[in-house]
N, C-alpha and C. Protein backbone atom coordinates (compact mmCIF):
# COMPACT_ATOMS: atom_id res chain seq x y z
N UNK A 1 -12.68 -16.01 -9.96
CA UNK A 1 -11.24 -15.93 -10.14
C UNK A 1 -10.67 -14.95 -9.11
N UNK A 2 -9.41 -15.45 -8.59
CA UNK A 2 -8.97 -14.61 -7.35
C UNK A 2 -8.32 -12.99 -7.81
N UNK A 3 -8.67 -11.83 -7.17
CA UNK A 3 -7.67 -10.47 -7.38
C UNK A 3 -6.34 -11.06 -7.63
N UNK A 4 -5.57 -10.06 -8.53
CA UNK A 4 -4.32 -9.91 -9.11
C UNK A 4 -4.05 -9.76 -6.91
N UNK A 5 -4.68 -8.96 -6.19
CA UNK A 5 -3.75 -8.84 -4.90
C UNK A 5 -3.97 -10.10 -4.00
N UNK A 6 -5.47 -10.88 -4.27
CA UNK A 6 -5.10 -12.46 -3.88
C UNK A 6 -4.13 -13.09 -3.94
N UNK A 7 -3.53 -13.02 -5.16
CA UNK A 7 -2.75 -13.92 -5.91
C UNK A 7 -1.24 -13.21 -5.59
N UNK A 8 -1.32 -11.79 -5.33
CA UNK A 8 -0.34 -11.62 -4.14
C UNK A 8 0.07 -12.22 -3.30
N UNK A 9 -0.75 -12.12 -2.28
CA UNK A 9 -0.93 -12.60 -1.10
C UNK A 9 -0.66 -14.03 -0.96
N UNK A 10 -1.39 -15.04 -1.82
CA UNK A 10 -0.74 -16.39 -2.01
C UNK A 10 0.31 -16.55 -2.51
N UNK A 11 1.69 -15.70 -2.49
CA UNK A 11 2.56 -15.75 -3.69
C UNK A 11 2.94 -15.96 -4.50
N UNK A 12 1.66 -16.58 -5.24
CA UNK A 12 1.86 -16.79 -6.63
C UNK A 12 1.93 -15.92 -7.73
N UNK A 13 2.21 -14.08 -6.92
CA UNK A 13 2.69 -12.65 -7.76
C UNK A 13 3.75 -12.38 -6.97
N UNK A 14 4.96 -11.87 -7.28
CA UNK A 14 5.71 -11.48 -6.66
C UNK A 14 5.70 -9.92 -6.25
N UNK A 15 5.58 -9.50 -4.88
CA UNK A 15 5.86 -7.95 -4.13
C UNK A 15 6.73 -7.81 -3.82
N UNK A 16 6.93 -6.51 -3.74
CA UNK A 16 7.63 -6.13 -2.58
C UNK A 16 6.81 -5.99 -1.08
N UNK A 17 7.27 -6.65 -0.55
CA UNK A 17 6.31 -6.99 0.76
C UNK A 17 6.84 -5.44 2.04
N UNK A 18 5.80 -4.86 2.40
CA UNK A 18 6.66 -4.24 3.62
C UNK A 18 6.14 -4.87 4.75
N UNK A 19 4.98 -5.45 5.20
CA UNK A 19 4.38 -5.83 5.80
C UNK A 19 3.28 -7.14 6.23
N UNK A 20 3.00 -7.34 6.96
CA UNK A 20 1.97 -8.49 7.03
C UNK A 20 2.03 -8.65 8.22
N UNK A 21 0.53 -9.07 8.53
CA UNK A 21 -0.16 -10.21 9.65
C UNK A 21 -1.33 -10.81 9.53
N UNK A 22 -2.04 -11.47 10.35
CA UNK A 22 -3.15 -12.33 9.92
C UNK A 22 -4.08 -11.83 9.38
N UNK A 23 -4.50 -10.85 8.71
CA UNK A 23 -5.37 -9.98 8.45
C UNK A 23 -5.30 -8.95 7.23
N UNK A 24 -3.65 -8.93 6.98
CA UNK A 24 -3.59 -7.50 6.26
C UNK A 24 -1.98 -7.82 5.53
N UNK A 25 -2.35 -7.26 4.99
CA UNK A 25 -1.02 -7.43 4.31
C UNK A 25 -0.63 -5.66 3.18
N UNK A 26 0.85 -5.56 3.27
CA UNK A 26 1.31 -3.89 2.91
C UNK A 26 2.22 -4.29 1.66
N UNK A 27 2.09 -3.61 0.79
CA UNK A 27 3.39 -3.90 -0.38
C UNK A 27 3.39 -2.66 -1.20
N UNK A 28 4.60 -2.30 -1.79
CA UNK A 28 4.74 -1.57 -2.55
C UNK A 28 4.15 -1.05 -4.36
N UNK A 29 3.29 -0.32 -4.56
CA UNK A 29 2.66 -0.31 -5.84
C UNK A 29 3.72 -0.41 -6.58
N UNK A 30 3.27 -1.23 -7.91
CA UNK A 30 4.31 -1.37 -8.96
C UNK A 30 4.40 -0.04 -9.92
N UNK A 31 3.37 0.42 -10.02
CA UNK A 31 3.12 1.69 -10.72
C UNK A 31 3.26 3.41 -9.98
N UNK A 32 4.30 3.56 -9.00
CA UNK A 32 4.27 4.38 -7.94
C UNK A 32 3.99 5.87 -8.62
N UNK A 33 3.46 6.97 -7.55
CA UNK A 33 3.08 8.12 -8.03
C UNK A 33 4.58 8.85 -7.51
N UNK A 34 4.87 8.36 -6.42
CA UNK A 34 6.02 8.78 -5.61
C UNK A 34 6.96 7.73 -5.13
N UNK A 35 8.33 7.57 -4.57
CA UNK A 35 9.19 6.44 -4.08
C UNK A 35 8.04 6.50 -2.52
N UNK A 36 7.90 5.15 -2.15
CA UNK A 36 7.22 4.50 -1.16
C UNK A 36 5.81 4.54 -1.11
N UNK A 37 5.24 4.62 -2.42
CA UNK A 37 3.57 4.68 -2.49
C UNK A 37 3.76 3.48 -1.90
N UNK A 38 2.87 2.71 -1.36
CA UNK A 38 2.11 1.80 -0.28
C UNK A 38 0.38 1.36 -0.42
N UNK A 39 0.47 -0.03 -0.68
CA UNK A 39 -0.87 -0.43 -0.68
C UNK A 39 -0.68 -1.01 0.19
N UNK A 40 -2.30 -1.06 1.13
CA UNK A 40 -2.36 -1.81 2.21
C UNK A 40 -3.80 -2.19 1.85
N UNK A 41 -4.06 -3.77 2.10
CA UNK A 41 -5.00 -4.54 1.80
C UNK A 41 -5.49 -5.61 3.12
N UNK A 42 -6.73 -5.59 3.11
CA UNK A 42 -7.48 -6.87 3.78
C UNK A 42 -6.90 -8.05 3.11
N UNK A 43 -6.47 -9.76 3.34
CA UNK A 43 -6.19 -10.66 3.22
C UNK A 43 -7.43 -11.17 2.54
N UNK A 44 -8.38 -11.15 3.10
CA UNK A 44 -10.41 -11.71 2.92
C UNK A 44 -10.66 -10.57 1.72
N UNK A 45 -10.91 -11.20 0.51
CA UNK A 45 -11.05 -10.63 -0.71
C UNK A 45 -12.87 -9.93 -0.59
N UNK A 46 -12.70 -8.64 -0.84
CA UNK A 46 -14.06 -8.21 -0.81
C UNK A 46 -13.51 -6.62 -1.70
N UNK A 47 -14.17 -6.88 -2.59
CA UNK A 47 -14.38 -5.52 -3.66
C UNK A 47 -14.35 -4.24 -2.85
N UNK A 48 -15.40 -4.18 -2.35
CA UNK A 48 -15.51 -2.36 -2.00
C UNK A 48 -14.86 -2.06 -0.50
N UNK A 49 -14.53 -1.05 -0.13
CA UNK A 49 -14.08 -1.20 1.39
C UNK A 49 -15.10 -0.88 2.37
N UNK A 50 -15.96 -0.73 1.16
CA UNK A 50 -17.15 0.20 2.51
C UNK A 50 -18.00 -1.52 2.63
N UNK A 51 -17.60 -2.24 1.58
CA UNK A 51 -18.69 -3.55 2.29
C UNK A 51 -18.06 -4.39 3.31
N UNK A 52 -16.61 -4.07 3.86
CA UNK A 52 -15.59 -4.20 4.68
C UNK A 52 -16.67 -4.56 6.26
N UNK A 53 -16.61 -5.77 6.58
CA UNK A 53 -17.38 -5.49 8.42
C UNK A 53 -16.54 -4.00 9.06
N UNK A 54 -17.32 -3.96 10.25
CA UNK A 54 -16.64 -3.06 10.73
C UNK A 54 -15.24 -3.24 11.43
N UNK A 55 -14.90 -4.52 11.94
CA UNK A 55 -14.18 -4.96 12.93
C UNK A 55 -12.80 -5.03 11.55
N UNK A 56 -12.84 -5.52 10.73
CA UNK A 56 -11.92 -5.43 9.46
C UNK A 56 -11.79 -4.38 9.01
N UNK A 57 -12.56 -3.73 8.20
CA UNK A 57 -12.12 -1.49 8.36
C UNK A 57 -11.76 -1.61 9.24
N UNK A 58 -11.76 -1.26 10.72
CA UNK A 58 -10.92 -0.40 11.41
C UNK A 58 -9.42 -0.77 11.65
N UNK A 59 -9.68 -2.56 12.01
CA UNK A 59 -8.61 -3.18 12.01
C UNK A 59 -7.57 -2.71 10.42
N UNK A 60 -7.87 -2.57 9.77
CA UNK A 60 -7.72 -2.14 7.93
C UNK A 60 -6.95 -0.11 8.17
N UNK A 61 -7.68 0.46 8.89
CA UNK A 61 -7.22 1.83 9.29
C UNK A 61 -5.57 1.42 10.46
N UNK A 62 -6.11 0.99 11.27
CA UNK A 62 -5.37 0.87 12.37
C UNK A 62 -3.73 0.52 11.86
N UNK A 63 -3.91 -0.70 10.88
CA UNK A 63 -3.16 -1.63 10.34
C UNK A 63 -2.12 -0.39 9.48
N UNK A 64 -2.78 0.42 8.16
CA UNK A 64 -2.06 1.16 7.35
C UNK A 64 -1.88 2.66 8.32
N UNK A 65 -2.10 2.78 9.19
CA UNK A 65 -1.52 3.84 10.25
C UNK A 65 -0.31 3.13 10.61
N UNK A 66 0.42 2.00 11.19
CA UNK A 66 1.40 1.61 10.99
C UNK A 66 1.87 1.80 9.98
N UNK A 67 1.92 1.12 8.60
CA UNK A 67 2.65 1.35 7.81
C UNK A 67 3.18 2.78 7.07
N UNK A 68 2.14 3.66 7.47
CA UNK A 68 2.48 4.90 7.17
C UNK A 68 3.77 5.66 8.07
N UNK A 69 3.40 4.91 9.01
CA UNK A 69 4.67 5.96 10.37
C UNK A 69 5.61 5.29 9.74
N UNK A 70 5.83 3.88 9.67
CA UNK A 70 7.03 3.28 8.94
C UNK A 70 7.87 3.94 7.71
N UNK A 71 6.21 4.38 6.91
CA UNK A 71 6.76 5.09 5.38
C UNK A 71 7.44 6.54 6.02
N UNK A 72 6.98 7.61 6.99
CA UNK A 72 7.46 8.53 7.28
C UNK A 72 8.65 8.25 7.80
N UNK A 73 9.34 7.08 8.64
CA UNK A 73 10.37 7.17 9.25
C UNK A 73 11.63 7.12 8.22
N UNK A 74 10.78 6.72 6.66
CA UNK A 74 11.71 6.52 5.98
C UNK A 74 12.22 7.25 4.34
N UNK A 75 10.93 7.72 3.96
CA UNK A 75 11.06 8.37 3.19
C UNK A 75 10.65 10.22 3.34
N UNK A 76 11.45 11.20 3.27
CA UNK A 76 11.56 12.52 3.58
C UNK A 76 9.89 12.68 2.73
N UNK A 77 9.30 13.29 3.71
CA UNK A 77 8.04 13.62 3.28
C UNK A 77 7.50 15.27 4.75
N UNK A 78 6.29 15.41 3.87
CA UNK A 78 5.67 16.50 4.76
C UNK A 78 4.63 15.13 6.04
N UNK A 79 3.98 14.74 4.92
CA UNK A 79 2.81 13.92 5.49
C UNK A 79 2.96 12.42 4.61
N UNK A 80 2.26 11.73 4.80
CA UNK A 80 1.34 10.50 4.40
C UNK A 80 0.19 10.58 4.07
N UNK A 81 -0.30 10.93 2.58
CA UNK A 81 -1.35 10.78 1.95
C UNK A 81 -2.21 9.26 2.05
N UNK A 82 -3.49 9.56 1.91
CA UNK A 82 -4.02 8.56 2.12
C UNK A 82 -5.29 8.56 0.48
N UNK A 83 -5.13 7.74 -0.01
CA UNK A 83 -6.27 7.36 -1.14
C UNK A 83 -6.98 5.98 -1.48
N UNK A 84 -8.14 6.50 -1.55
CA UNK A 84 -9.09 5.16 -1.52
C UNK A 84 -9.78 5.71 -3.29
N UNK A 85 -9.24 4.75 -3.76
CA UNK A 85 -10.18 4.59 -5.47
C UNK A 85 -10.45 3.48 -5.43
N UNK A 86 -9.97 2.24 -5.73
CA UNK A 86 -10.72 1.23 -5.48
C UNK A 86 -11.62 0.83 -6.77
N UNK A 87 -11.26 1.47 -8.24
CA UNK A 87 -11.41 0.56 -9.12
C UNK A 87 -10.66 0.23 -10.45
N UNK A 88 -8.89 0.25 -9.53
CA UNK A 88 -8.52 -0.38 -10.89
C UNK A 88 -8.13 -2.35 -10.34
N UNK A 89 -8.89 -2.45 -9.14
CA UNK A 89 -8.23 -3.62 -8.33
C UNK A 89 -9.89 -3.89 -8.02
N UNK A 90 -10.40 -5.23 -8.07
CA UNK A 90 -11.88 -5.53 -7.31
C UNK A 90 -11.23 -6.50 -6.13
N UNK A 91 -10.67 -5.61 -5.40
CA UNK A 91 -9.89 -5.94 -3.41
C UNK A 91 -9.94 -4.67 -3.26
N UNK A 92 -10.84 -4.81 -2.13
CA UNK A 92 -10.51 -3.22 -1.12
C UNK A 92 -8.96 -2.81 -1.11
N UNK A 93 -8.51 -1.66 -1.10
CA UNK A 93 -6.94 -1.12 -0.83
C UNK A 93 -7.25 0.17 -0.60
N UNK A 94 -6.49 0.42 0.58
CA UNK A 94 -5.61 1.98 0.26
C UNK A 94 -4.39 2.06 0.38
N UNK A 95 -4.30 3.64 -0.71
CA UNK A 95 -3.12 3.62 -1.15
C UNK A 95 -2.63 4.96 -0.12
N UNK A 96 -1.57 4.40 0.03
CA UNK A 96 -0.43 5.51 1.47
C UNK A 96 0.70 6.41 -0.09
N UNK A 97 0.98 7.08 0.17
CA UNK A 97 1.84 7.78 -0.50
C UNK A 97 2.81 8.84 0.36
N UNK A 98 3.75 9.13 0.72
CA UNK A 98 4.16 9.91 1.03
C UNK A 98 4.77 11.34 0.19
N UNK A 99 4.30 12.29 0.71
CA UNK A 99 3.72 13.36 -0.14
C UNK A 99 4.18 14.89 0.73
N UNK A 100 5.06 16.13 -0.25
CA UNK A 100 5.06 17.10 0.01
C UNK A 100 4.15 18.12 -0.51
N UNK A 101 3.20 17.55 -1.48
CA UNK A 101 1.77 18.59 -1.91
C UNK A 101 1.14 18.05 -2.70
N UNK A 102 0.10 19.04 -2.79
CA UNK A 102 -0.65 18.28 -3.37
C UNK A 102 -1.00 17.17 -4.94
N UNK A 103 -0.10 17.89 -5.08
CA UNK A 103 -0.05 17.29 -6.27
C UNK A 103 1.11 15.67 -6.52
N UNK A 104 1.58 15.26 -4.96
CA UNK A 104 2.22 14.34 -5.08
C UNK A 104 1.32 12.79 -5.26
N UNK A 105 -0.12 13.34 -5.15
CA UNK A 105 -1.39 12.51 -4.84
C UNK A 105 -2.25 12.17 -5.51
N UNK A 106 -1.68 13.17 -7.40
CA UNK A 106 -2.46 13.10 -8.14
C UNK A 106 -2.91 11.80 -8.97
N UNK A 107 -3.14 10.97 -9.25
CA UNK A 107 -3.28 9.38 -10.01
C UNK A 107 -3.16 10.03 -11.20
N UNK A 108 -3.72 11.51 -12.03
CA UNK A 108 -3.62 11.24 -13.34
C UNK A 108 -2.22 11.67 -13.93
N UNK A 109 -0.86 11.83 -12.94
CA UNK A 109 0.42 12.36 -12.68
C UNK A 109 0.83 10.83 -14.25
N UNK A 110 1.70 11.55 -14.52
CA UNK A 110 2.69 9.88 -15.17
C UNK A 110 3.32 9.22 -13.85
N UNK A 111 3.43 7.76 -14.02
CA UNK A 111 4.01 6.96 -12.81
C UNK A 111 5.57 6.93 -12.93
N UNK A 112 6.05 6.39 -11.50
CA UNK A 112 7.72 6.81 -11.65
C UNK A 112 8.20 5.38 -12.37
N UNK A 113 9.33 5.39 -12.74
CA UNK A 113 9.50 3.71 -13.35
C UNK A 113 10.85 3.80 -12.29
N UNK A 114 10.39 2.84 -11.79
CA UNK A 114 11.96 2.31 -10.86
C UNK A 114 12.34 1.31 -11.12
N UNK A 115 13.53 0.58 -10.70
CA UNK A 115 14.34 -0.82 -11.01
C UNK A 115 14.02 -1.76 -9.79
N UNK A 116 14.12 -2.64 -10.36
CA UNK A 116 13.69 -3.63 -9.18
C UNK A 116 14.50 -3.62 -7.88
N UNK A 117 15.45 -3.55 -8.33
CA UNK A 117 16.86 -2.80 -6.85
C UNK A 117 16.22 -1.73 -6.20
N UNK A 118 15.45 -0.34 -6.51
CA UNK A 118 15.20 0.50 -6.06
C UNK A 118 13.86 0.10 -5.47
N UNK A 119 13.06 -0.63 -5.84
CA UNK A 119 11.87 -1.23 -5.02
C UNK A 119 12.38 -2.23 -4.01
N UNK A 120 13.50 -3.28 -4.61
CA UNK A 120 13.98 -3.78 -3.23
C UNK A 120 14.55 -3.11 -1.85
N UNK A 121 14.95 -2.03 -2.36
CA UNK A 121 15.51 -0.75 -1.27
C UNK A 121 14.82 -0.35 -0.25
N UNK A 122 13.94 0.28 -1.44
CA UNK A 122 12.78 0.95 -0.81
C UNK A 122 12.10 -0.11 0.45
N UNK A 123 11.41 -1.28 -0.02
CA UNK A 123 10.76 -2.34 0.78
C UNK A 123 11.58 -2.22 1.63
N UNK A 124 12.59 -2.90 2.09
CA UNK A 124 13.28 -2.77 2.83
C UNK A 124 13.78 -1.94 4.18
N UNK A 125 13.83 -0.87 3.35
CA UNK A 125 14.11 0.48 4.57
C UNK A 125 12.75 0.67 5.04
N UNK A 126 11.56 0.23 4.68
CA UNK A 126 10.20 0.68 4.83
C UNK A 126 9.92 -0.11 5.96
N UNK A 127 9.95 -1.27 5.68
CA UNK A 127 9.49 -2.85 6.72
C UNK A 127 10.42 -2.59 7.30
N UNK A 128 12.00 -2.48 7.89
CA UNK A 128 12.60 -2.09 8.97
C UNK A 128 12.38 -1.39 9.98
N UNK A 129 11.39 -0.46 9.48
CA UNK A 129 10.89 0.96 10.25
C UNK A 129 9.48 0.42 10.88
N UNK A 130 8.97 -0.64 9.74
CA UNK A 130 7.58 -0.55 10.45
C UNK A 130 7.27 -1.54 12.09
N UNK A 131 6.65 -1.04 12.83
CA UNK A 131 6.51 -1.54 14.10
C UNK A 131 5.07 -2.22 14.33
């Protein structure tokens, strides 16, 4: 049976999309720690990231280094956190967060609840930025 982020990706789930190309695809977590948390995923469904070829990791790094400058151009932050857990999803992801400390990074934080307008926003100003 395909990942809940397969089934993304085929749009048969609806995202907020910030990104995509043949390879990768960026959308906004539904459950955010912060406004513009960011998952960025391989397209080619594979559980762990470390069983990732190499040429897909890096392409996979390279890929959410874009989307992060995008997330900085747009949401007031210090940095762009970067987190790899990887088991509430069996699809490799990392998660981008933009973050003024440490504690903006925490997963066991309560999540923010936003409106679907404010995730459409967000997407938006995010994928505008990204290059």
């Amino acid at each position: 049976m395909a990942s809940i982020f397969s089934r993304i990706i085929a749009g048969e789930i609806p995202s907020y999309k910030i990104a995509e190309d043949e390879r990768y695809y960026a959308f906004l977590d539904i459950n955010p720690l912060v406004k513009g948390h960011t998952l960025v995923i391989p397209k080619k469904e594979i559980d762990d990231l470390f069983d990732l070829d190499d040429e897909l990791l890096g392409g996979l790094i390279v890929f959410a280094k874009r989307v992060a400058k995008a997330i900085e151009k747009t949401i007031p932050c210090n940095r762009v956190g970067v987190a790899v857990i990887g088991l509430e999803v069996p699809h490799a992801h990392v998660h981008l967060a933009p973050i003024n400390g440490m504690s903006d990074i925490n997963f066991a934080r309560p999540k923010l609840k936003l409106s679907q307008a404010q995730f459409e926003d967000i997407a938006q100003r995010i994928s505008a930025n990204f290059e």
